[in-house]
C-alpha atoms as a PDB file:
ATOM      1  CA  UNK A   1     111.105  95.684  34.430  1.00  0.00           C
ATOM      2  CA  UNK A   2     110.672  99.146  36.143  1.00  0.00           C
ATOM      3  CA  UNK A   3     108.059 100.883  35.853  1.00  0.00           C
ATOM      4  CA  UNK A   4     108.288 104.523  33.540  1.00  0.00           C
ATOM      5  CA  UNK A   5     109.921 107.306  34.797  1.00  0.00           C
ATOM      6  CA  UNK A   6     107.137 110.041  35.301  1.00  0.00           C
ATOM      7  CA  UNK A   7     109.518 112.732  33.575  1.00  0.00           C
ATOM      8  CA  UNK A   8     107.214 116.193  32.319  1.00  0.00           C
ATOM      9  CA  UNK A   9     106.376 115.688  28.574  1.00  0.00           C
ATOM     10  CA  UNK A  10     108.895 118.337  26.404  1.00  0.00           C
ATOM     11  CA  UNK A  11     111.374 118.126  29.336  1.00  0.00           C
ATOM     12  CA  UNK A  12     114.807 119.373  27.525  1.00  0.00           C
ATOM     13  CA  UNK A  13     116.296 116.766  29.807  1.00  0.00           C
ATOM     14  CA  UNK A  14     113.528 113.735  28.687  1.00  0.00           C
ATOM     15  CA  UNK A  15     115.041 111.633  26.434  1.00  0.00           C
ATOM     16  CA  UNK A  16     118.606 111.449  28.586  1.00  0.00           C
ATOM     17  CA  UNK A  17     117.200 110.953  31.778  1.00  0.00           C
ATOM     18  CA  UNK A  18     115.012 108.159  30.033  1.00  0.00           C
ATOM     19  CA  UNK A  19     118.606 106.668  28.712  1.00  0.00           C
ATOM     20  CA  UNK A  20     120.175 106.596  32.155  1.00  0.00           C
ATOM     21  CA  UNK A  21     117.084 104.976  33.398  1.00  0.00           C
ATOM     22  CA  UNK A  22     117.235 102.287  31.198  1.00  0.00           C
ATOM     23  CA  UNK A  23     121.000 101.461  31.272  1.00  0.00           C
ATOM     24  CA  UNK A  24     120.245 100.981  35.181  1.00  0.00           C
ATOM     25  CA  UNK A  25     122.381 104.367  36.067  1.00  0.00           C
ATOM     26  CA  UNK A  26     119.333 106.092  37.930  1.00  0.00           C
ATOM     27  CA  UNK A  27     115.572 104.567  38.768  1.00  0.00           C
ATOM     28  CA  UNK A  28     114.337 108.188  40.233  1.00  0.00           C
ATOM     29  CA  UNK A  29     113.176 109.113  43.750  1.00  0.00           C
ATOM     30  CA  UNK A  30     110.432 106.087  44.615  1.00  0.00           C
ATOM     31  CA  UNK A  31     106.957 105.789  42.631  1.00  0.00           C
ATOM     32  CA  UNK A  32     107.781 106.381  39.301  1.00  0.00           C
ATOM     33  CA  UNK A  33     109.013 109.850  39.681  1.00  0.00           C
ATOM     34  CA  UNK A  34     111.931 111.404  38.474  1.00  0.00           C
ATOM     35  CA  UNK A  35     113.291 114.278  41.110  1.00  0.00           C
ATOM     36  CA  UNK A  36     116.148 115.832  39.843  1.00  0.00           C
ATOM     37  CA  UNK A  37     116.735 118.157  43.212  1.00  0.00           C
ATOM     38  CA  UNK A  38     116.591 115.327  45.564  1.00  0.00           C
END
């Protein structure tokens, strides 16, 4: 299992990029994080 996205609490975009994460589709930039500009 991955570990959580880091992903800022209230983020409009939480709950979908916490989706995408778990159907595989993204894991974020390296240590947990989430960077949507990279």
């Amino acid at each position: 299992m991955l570990p959580p996205l880091v992903i800022l609490p209230g983020h409009w975009a939480e709950d979908w990029i916490e989706q995408l994460a778990i159907e595989g589709i993204t894991s974020g930039c390296g240590n947990g994080n989430y960077c949507p500009n990279d």
